[in-house]
PDB file of N, CA and C in Angstrom:
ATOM      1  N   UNK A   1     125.061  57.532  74.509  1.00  0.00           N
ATOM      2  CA  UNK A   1     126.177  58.442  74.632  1.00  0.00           C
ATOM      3  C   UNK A   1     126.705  58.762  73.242  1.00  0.00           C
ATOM      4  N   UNK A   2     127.134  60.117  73.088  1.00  0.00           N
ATOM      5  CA  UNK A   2     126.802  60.465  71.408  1.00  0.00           C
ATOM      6  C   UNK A   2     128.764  59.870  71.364  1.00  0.00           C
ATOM      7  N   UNK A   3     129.141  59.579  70.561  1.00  0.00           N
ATOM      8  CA  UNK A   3     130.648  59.339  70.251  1.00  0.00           C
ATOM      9  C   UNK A   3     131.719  60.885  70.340  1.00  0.00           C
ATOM     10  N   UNK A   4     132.487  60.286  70.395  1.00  0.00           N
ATOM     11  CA  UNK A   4     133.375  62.120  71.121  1.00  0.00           C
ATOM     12  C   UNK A   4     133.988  62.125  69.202  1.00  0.00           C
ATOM     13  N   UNK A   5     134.196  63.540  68.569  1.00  0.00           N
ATOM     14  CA  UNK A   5     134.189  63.415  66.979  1.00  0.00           C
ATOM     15  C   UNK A   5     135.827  64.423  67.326  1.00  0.00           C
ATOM     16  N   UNK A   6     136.437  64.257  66.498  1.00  0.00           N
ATOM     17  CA  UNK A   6     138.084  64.493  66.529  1.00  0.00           C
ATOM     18  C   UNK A   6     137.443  65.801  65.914  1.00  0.00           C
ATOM     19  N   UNK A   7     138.492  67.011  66.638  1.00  0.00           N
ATOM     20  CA  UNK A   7     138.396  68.484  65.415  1.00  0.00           C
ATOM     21  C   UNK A   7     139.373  68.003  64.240  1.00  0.00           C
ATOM     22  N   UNK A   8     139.470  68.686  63.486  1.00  0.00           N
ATOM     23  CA  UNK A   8     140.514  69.073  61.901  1.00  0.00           C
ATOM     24  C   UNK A   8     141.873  69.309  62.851  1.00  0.00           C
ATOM     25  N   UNK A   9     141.805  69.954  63.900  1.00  0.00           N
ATOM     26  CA  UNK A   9     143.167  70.379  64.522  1.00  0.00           C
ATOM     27  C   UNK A   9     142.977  70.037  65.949  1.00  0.00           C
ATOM     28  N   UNK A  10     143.653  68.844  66.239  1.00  0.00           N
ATOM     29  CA  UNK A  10     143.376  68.559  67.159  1.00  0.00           C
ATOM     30  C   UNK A  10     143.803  69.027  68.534  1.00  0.00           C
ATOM     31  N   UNK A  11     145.145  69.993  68.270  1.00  0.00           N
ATOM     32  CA  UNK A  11     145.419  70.642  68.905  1.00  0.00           C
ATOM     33  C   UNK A  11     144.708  72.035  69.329  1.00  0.00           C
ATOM     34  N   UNK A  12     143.961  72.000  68.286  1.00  0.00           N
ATOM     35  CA  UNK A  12     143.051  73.285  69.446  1.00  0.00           C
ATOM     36  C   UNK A  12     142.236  73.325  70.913  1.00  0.00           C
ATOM     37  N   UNK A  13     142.191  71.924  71.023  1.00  0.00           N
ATOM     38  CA  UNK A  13     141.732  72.148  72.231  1.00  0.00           C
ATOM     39  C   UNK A  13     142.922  72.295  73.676  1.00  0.00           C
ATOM     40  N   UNK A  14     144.057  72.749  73.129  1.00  0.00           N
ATOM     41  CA  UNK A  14     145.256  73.174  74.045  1.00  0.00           C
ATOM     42  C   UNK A  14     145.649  74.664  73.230  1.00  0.00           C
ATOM     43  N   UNK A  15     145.214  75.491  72.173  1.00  0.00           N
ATOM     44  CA  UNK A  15     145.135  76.615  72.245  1.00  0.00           C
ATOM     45  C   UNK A  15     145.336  77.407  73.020  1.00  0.00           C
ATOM     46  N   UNK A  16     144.844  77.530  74.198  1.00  0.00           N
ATOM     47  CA  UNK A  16     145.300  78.360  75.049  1.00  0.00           C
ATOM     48  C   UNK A  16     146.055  78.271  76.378  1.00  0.00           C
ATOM     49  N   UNK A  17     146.330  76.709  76.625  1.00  0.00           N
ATOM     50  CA  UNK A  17     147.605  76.870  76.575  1.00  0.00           C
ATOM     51  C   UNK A  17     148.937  77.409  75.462  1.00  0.00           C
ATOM     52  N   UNK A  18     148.864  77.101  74.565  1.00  0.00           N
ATOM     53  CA  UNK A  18     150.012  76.962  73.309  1.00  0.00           C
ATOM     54  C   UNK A  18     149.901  78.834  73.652  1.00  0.00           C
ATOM     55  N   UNK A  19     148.552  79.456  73.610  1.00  0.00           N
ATOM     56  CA  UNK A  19     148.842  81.105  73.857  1.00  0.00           C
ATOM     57  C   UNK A  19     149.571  81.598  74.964  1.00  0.00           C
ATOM     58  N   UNK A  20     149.506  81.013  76.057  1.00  0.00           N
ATOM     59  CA  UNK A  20     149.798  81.490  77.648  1.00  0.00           C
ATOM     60  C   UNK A  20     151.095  81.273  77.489  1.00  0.00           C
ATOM     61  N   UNK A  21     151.950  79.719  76.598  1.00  0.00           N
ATOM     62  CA  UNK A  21     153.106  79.629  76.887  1.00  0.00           C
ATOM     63  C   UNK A  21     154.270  80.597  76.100  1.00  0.00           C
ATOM     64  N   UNK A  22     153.197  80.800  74.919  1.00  0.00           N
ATOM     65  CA  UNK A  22     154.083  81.724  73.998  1.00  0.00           C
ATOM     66  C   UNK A  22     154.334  83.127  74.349  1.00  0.00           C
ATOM     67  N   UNK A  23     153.333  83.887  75.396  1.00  0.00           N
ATOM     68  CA  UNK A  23     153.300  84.717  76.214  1.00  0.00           C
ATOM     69  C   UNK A  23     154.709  84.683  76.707  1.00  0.00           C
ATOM     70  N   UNK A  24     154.379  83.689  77.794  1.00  0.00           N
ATOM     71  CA  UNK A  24     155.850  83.620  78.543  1.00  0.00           C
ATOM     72  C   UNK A  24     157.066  83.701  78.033  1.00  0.00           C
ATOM     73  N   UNK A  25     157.135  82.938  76.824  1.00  0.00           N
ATOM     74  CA  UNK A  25     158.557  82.894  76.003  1.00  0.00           C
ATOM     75  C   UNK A  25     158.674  83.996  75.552  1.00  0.00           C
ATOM     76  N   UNK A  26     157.617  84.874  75.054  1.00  0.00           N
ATOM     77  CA  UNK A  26     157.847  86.482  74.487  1.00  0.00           C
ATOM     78  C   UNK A  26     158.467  87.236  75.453  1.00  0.00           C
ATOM     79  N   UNK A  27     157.960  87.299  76.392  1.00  0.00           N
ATOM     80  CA  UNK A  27     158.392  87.879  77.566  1.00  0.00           C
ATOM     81  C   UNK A  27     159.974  87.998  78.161  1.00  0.00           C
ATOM     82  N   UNK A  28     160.132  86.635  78.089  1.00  0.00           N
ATOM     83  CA  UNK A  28     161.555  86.146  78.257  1.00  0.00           C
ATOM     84  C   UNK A  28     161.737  86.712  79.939  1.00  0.00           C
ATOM     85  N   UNK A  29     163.283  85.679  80.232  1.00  0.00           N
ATOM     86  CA  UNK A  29     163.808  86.409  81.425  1.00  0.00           C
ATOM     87  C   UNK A  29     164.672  87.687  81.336  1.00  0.00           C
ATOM     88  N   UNK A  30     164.802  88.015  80.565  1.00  0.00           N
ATOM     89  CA  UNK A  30     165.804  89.183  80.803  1.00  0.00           C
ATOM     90  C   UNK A  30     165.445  90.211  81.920  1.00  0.00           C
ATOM     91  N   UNK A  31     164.672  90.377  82.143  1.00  0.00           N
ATOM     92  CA  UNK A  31     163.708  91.420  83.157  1.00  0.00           C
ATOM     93  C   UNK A  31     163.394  91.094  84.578  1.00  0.00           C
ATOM     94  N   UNK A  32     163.692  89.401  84.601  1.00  0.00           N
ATOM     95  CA  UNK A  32     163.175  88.776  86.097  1.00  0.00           C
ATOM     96  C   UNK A  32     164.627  88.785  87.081  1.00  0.00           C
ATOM     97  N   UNK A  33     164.334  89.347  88.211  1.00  0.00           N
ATOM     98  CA  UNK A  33     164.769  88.909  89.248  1.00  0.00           C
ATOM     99  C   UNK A  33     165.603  87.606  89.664  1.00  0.00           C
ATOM    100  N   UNK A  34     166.925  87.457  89.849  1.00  0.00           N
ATOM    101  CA  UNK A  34     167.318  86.050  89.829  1.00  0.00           C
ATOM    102  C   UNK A  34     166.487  85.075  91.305  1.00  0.00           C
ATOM    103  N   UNK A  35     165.612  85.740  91.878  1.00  0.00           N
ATOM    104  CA  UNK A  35     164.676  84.930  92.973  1.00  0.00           C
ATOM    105  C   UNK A  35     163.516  84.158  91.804  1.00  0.00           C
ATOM    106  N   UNK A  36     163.318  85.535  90.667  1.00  0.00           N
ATOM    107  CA  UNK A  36     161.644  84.715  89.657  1.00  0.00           C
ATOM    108  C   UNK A  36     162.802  83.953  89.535  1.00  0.00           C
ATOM    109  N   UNK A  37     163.798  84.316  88.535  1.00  0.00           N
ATOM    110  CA  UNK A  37     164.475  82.904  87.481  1.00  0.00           C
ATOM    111  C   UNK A  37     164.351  81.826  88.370  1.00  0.00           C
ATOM    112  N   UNK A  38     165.009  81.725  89.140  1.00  0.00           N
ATOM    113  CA  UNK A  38     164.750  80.318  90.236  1.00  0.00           C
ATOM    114  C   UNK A  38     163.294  79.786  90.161  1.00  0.00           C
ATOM    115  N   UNK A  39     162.412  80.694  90.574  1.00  0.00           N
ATOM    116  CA  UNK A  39     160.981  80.280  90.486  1.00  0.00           C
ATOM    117  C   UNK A  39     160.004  80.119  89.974  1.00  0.00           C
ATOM    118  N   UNK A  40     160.507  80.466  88.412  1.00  0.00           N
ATOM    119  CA  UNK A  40     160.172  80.114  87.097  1.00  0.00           C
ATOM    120  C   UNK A  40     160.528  78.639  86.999  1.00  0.00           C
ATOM    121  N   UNK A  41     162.049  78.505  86.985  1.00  0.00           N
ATOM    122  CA  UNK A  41     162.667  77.052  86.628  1.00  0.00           C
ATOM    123  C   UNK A  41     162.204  76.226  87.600  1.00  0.00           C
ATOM    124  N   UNK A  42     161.798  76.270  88.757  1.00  0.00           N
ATOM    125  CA  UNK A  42     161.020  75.112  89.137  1.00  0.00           C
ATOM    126  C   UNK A  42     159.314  75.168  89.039  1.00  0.00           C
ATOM    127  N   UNK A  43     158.889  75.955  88.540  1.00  0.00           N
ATOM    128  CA  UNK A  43     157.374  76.102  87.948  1.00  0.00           C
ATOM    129  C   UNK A  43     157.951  75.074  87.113  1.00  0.00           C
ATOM    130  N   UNK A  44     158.668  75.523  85.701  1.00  0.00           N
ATOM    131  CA  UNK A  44     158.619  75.007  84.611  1.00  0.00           C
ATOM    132  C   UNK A  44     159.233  73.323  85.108  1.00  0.00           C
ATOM    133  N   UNK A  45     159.905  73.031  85.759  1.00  0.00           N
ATOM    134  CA  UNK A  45     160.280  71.752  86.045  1.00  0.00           C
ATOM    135  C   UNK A  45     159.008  71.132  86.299  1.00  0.00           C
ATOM    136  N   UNK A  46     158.333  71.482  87.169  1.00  0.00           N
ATOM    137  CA  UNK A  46     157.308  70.819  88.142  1.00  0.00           C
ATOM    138  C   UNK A  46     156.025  70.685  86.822  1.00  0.00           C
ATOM    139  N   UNK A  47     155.790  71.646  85.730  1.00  0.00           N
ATOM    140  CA  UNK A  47     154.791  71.741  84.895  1.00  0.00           C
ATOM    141  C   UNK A  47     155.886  70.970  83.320  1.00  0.00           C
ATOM    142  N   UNK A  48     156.403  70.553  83.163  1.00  0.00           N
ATOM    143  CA  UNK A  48     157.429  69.268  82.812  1.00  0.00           C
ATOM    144  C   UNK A  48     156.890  68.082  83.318  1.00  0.00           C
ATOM    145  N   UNK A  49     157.085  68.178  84.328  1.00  0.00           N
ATOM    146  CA  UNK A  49     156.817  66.662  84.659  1.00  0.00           C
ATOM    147  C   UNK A  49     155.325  66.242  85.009  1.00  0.00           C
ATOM    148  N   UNK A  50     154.778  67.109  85.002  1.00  0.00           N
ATOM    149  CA  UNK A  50     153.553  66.695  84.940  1.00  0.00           C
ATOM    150  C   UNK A  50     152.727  66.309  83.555  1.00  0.00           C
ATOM    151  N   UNK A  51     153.576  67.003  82.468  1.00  0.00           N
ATOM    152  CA  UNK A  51     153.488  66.819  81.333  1.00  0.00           C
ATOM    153  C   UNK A  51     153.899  65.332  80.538  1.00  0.00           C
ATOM    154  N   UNK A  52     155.107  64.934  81.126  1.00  0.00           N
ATOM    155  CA  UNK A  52     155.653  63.981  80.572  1.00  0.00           C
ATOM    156  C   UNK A  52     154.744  63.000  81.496  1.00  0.00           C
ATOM    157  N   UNK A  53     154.468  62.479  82.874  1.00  0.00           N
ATOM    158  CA  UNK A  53     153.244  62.415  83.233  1.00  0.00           C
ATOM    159  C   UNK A  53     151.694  61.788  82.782  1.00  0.00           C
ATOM    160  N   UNK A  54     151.268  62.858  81.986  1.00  0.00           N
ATOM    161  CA  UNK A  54     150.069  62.715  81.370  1.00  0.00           C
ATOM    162  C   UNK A  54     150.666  61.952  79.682  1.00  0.00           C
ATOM    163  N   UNK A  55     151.374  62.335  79.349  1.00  0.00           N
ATOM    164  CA  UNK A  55     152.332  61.717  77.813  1.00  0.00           C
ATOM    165  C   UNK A  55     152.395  60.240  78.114  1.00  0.00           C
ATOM    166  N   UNK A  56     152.972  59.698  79.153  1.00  0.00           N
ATOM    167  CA  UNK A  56     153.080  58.483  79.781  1.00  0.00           C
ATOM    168  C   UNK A  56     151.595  57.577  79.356  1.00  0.00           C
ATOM    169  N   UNK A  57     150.989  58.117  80.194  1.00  0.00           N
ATOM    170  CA  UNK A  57     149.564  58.022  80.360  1.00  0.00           C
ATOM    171  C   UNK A  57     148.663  57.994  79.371  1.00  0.00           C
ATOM    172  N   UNK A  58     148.816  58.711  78.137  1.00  0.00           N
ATOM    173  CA  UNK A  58     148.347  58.822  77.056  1.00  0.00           C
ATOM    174  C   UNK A  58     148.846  57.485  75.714  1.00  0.00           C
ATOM    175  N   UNK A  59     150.488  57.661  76.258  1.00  0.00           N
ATOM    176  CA  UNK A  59     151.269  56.698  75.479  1.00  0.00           C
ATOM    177  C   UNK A  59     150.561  55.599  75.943  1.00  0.00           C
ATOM    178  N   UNK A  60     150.283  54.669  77.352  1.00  0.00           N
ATOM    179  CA  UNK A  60     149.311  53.605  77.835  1.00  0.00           C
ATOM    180  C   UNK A  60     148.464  53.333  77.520  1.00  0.00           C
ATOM    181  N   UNK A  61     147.638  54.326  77.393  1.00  0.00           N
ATOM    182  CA  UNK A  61     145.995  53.976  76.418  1.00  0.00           C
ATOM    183  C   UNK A  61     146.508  53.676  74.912  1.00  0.00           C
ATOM    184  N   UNK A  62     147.407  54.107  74.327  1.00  0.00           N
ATOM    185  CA  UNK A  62     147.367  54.072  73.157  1.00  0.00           C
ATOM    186  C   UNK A  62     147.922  52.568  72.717  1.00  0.00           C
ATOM    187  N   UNK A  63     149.277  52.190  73.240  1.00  0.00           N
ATOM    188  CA  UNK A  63     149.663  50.946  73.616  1.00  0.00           C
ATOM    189  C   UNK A  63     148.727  50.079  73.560  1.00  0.00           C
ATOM    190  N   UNK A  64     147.686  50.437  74.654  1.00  0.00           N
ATOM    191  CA  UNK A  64     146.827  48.839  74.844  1.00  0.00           C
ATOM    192  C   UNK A  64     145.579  48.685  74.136  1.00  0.00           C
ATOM    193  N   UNK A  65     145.163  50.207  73.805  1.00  0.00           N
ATOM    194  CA  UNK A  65     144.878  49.756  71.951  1.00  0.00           C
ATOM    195  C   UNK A  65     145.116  49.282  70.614  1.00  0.00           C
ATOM    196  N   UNK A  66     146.423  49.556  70.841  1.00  0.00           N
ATOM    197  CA  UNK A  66     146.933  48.812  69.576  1.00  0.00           C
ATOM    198  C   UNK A  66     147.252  47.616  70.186  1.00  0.00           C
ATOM    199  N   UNK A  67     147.767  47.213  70.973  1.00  0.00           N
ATOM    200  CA  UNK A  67     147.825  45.801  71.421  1.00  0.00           C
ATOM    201  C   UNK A  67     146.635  44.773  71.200  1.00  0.00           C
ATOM    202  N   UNK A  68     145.772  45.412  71.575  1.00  0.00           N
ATOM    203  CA  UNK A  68     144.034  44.997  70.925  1.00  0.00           C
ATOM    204  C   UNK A  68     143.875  44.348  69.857  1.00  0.00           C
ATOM    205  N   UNK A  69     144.354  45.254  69.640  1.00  0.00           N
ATOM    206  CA  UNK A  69     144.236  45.117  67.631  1.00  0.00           C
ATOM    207  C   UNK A  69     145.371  44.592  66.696  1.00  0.00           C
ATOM    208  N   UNK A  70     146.783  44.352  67.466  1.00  0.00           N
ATOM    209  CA  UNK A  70     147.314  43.939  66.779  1.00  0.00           C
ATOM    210  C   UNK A  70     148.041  42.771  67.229  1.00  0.00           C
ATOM    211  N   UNK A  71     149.043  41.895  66.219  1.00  0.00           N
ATOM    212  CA  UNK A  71     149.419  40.994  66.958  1.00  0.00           C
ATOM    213  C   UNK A  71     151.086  40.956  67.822  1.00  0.00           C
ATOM    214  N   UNK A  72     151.396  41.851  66.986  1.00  0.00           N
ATOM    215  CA  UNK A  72     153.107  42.444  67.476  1.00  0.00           C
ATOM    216  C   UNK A  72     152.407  43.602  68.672  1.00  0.00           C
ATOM    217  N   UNK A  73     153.291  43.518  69.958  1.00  0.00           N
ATOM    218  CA  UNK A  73     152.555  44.024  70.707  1.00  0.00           C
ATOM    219  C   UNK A  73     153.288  45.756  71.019  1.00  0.00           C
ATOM    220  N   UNK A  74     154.692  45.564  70.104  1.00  0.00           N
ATOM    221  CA  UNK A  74     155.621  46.951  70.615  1.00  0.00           C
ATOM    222  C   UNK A  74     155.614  47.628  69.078  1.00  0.00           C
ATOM    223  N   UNK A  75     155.578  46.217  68.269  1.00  0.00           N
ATOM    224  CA  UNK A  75     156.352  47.920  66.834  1.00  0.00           C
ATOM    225  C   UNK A  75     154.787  48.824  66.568  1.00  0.00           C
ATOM    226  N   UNK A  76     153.742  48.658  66.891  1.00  0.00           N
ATOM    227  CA  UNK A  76     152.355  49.703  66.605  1.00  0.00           C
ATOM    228  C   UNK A  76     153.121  50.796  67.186  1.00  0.00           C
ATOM    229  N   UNK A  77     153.309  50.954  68.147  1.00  0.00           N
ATOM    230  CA  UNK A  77     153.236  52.106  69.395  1.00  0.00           C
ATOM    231  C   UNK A  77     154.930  52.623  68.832  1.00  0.00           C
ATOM    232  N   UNK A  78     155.692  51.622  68.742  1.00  0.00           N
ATOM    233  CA  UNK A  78     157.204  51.803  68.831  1.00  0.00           C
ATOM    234  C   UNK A  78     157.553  52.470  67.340  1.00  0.00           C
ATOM    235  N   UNK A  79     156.709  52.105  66.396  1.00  0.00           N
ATOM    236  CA  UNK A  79     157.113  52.634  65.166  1.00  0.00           C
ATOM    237  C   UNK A  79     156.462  53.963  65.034  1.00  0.00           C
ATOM    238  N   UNK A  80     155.073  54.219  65.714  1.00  0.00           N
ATOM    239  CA  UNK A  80     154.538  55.536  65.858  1.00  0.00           C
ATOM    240  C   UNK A  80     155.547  56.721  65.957  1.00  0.00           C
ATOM    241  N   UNK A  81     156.186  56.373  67.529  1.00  0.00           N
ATOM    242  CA  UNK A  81     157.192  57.194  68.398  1.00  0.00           C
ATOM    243  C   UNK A  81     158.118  57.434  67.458  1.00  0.00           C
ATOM    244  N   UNK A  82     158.516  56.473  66.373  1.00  0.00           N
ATOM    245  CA  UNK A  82     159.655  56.710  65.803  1.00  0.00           C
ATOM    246  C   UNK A  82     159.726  57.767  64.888  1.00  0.00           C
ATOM    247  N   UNK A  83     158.324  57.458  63.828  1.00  0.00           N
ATOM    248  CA  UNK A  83     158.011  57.894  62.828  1.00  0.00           C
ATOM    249  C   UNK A  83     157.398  59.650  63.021  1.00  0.00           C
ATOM    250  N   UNK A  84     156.344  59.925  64.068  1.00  0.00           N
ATOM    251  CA  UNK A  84     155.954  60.675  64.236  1.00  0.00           C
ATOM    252  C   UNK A  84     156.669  61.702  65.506  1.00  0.00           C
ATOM    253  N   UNK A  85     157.346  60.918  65.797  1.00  0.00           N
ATOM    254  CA  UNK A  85     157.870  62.057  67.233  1.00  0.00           C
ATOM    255  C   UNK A  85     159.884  61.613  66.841  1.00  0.00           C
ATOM    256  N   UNK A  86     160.100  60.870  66.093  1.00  0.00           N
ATOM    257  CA  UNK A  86     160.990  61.153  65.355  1.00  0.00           C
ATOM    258  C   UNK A  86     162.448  60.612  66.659  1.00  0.00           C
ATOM    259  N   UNK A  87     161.838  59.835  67.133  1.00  0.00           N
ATOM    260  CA  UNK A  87     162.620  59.245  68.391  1.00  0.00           C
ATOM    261  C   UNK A  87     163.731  58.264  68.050  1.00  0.00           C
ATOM    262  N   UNK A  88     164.633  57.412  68.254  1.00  0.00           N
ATOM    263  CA  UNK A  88     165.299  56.658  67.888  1.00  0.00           C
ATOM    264  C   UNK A  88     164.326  55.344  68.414  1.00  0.00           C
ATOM    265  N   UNK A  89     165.260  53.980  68.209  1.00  0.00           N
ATOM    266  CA  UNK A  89     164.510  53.009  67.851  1.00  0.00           C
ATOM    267  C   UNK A  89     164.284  52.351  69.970  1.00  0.00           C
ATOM    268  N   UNK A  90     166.079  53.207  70.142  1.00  0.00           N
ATOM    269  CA  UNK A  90     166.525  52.930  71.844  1.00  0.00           C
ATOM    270  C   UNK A  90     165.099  53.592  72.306  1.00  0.00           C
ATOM    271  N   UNK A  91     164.924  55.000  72.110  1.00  0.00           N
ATOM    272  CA  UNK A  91     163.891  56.307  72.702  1.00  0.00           C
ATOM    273  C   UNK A  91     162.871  55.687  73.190  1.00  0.00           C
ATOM    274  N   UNK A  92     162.103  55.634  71.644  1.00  0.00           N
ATOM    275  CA  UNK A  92     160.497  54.791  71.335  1.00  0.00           C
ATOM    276  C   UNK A  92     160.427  53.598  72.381  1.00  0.00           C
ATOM    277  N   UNK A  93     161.346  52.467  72.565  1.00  0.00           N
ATOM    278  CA  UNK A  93     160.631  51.409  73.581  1.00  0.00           C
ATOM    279  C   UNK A  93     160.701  51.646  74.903  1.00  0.00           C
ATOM    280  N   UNK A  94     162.722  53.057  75.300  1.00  0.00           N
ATOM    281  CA  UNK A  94     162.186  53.031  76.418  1.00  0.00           C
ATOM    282  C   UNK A  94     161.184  53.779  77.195  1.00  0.00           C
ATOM    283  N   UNK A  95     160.256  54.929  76.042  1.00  0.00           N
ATOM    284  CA  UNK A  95     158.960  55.382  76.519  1.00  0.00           C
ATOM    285  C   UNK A  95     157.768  54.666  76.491  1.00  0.00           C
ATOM    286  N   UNK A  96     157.762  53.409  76.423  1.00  0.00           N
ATOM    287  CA  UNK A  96     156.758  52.748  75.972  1.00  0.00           C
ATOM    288  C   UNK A  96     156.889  52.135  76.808  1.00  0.00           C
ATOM    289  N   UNK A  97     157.777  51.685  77.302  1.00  0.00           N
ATOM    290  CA  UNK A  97     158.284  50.258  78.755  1.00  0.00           C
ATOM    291  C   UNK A  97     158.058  51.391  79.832  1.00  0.00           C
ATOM    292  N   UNK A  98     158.610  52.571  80.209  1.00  0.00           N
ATOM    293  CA  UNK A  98     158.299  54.576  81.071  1.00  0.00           C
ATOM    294  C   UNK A  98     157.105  53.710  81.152  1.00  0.00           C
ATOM    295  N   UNK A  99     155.718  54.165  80.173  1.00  0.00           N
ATOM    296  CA  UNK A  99     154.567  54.396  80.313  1.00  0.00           C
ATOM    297  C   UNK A  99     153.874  52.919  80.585  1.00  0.00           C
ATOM    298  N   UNK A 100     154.332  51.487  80.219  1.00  0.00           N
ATOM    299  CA  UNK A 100     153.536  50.206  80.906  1.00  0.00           C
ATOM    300  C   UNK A 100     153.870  50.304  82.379  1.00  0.00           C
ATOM    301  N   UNK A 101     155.121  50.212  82.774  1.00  0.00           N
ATOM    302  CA  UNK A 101     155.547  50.773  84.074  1.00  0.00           C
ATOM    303  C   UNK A 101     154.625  51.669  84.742  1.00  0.00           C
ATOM    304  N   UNK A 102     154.781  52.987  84.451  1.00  0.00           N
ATOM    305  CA  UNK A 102     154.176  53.927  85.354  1.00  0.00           C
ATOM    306  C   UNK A 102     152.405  53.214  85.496  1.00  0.00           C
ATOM    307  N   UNK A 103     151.758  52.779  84.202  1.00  0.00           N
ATOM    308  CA  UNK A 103     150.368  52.317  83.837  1.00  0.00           C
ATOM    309  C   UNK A 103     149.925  50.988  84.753  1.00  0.00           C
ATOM    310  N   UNK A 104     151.311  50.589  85.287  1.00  0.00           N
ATOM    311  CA  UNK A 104     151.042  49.324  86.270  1.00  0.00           C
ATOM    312  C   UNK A 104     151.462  49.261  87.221  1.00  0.00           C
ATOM    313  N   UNK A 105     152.517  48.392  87.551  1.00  0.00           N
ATOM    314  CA  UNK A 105     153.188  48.300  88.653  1.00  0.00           C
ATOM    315  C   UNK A 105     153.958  49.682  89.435  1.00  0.00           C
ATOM    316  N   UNK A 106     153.857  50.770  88.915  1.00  0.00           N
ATOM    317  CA  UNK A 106     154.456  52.205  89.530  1.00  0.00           C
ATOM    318  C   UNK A 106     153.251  53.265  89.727  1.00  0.00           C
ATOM    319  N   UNK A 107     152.350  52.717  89.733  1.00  0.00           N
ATOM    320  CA  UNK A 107     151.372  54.053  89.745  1.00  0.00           C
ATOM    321  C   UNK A 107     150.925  54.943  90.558  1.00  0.00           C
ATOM    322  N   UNK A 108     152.023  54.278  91.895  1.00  0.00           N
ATOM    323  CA  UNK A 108     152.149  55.574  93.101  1.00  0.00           C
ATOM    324  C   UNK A 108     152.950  56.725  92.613  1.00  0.00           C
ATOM    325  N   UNK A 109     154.146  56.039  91.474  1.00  0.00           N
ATOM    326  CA  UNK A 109     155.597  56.930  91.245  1.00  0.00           C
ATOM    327  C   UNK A 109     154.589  57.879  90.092  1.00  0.00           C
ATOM    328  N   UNK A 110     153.656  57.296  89.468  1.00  0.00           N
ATOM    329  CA  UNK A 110     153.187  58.116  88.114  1.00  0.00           C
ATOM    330  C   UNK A 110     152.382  59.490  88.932  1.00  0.00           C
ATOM    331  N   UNK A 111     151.467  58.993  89.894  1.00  0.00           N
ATOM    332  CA  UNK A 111     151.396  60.208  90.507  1.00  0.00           C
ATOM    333  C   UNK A 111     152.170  60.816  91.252  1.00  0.00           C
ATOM    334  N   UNK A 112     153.166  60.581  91.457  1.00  0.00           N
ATOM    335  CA  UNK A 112     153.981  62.022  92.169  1.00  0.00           C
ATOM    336  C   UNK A 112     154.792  62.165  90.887  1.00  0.00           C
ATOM    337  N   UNK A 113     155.329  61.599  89.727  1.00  0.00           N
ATOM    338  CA  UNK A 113     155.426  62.499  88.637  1.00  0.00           C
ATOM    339  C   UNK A 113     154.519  63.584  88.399  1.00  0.00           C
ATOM    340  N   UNK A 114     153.091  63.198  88.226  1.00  0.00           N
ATOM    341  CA  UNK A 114     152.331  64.106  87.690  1.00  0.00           C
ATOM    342  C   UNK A 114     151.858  65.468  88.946  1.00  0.00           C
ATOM    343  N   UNK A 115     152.486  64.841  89.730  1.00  0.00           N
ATOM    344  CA  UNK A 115     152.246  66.202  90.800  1.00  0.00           C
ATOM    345  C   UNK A 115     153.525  66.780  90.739  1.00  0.00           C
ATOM    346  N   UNK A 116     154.417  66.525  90.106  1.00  0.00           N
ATOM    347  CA  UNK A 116     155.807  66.844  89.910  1.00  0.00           C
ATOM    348  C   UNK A 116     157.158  67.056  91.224  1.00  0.00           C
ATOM    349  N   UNK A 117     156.589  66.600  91.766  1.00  0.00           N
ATOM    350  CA  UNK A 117     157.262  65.338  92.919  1.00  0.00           C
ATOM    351  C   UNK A 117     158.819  65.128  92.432  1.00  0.00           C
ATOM    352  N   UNK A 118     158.486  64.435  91.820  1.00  0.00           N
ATOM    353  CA  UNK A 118     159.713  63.677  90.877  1.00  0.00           C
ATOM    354  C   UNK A 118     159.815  63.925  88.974  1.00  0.00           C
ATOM    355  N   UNK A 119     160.937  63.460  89.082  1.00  0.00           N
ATOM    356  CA  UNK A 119     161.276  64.141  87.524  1.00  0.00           C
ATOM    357  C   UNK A 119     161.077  62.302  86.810  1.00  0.00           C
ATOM    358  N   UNK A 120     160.881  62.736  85.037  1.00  0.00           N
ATOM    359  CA  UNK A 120     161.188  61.206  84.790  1.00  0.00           C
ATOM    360  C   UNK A 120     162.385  60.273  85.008  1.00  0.00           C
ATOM    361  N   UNK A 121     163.286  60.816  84.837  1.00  0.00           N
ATOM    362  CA  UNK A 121     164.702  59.835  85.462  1.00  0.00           C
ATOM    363  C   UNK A 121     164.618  59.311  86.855  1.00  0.00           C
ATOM    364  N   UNK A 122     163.933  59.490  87.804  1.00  0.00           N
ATOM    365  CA  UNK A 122     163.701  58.857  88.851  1.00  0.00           C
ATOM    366  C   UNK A 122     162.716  58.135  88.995  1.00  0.00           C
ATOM    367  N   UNK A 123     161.659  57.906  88.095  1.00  0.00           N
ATOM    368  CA  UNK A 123     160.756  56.698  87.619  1.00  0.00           C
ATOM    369  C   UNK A 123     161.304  55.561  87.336  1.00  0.00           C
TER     370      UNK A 123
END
């Protein structure tokens, strides 16, 4: 199995999402119907939480890699969140405790997050 190789930008492989959403924001509501606005804001709720969701999920793998590898089992992951997503010190663990949670003992609640079911505050 050949090894999976990182692009230069790793975000290109969500490109088109990042195009579709900027669409939408160009667009704006000024023009919609207060029935779309409603049915926009729960699109966008429901595609939220499916987001935060998969983030969870992502944050888990990453966690129990560095846990692997290191011997402190929260500041890898916790100083990441801090440093790179610029979270407070409260933020960073309680997305990290969110995502062991949802990664274990909740993983009925993680999928109906990610079906957007439920929002994260009710996790």
């Amino acid at each position: 199995m050949a090894a999976l190789t990182v692009p230069d930008d790793p975000a290109s492989h969500y490109s088109s999402l990042a195009r579709a959403l900027g669409a939408i924001d160009q667009t704006g509501p000024e023009q919609l119907a207060t029935g779309a606005l409603r049915h926009d804001l729960r699109w966008f709720a429901t595609q939220q939480r499916a987001l935060e969701a998969m983030s969870a999920r992502w944050l888990a793998e990453l966690d129990r890699r560095e846990r692997d590898a290191a011997d402190d089992d929260l500041r890898g992951c916790t100083a990441w969140l801090r440093g790179e997503l610029r979270l407070t010190s409260n933020a960073a663990y309680s997305q990290l405790r969110t995502a062991r949670a949802l990664d274990g003992e909740l993983r009925l609640t993680a999928g109906a997050l990610r079906r957007g079911e439920i929002g994260a505050h009710r996790s």
